[in-house]
Protein backbone atom coordinates (compact mmCIF):
# COMPACT_ATOMS: atom_id res chain seq x y z
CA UNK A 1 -26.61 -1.43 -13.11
CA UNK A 2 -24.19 -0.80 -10.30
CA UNK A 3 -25.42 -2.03 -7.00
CA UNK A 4 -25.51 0.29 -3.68
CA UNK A 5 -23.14 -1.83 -1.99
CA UNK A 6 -20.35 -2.12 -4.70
CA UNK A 7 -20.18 1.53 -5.06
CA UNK A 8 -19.82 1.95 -1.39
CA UNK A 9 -16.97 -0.41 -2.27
CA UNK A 10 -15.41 1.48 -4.82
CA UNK A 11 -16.01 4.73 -2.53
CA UNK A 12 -14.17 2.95 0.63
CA UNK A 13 -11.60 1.34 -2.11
CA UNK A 14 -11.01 5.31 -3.35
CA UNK A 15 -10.55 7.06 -0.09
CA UNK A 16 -8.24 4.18 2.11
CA UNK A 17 -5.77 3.97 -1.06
CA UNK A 18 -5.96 8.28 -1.54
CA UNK A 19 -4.90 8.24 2.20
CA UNK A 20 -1.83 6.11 1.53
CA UNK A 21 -0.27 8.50 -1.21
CA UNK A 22 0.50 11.24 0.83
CA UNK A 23 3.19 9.03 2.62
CA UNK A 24 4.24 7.36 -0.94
CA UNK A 25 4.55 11.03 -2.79
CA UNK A 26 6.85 12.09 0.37
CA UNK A 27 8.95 8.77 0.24
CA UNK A 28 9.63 8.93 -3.68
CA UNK A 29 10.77 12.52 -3.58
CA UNK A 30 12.55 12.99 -0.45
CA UNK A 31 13.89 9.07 0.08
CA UNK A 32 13.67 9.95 3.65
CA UNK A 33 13.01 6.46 4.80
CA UNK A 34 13.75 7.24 8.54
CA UNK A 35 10.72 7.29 10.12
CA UNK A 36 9.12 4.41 7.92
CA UNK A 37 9.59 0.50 10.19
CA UNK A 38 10.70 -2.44 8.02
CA UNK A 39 8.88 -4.40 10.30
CA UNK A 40 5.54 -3.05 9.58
CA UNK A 41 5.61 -2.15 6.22
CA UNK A 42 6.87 -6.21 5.07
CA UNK A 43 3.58 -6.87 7.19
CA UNK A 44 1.22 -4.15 5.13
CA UNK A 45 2.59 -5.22 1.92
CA UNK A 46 2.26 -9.14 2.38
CA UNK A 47 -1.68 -8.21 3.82
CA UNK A 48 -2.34 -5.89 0.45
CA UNK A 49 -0.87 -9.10 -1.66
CA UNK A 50 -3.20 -11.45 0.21
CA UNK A 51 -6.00 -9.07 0.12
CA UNK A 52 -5.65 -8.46 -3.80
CA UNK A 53 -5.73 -12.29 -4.13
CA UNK A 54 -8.62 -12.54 -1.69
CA UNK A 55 -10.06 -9.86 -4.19
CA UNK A 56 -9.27 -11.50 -7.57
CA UNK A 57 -10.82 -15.20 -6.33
CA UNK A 58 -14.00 -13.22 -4.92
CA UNK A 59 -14.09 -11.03 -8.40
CA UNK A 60 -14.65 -7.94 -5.85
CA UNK A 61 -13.58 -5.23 -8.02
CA UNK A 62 -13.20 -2.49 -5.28
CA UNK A 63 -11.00 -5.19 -3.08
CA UNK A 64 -8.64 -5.97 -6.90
CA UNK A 65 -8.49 -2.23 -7.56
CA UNK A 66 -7.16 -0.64 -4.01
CA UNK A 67 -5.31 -3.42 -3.29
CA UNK A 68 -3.44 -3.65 -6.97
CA UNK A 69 -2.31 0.47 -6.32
CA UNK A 70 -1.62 0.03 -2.89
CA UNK A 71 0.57 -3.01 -3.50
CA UNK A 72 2.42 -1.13 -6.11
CA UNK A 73 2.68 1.72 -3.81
CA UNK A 74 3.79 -0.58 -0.60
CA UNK A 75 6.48 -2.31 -2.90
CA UNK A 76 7.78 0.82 -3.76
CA UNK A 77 8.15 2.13 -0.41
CA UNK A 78 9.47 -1.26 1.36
CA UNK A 79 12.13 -1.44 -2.03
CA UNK A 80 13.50 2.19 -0.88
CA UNK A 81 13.49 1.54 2.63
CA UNK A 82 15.81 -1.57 1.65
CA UNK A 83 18.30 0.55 -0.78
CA UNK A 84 18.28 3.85 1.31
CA UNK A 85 17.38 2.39 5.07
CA UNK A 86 20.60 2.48 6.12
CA UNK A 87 21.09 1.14 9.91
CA UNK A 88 23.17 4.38 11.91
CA UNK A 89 26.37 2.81 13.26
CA UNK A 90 26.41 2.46 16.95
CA UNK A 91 29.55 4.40 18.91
């Protein structure tokens, strides 16, 4: 049986990485990378790789599962802001 607290995991898990594909969906089809910051998104995808880790060694299902999509997602995103990103030259 499924303990209160893990499904309020799996609920929390649900809803932070369904927030995050809105952004993703508009990346992939537009590769309008403009208004997404190198900076911040190496940071978000190194914390969803430590957080799946920190997931896997606690076997917290909720923390594997949103992390492991998001991760995917955050990969994706920080690849096309490297191959379409292109810096505006400077006059």
């Amino acid at each position: 049986m499924i303990e209160w607290t893990e499904l309020l995991g799996y609920f929390a898990a649900c809803l932070t990485t369904m927030s995050f594909l809105p952004q993703a969906w508009h990346t992939f089809k537009t590769r309008d990378v403009s208004g997404i910051s190198l900076g911040m998104y190496s940071v978000f995808t190194l914390g969803s790789a430590l957080w799946l880790a920190y997931g896997i060694t606690l076997r917290a299902w909720p923390i594997v599962g949103a992390n492991a999509i998001t991760l995917m997602l955050a990969l994706a995103i920080l690849l096309m802001k490297h191959r379409y990103g292109r810096p505006s030259s400077v006059k």
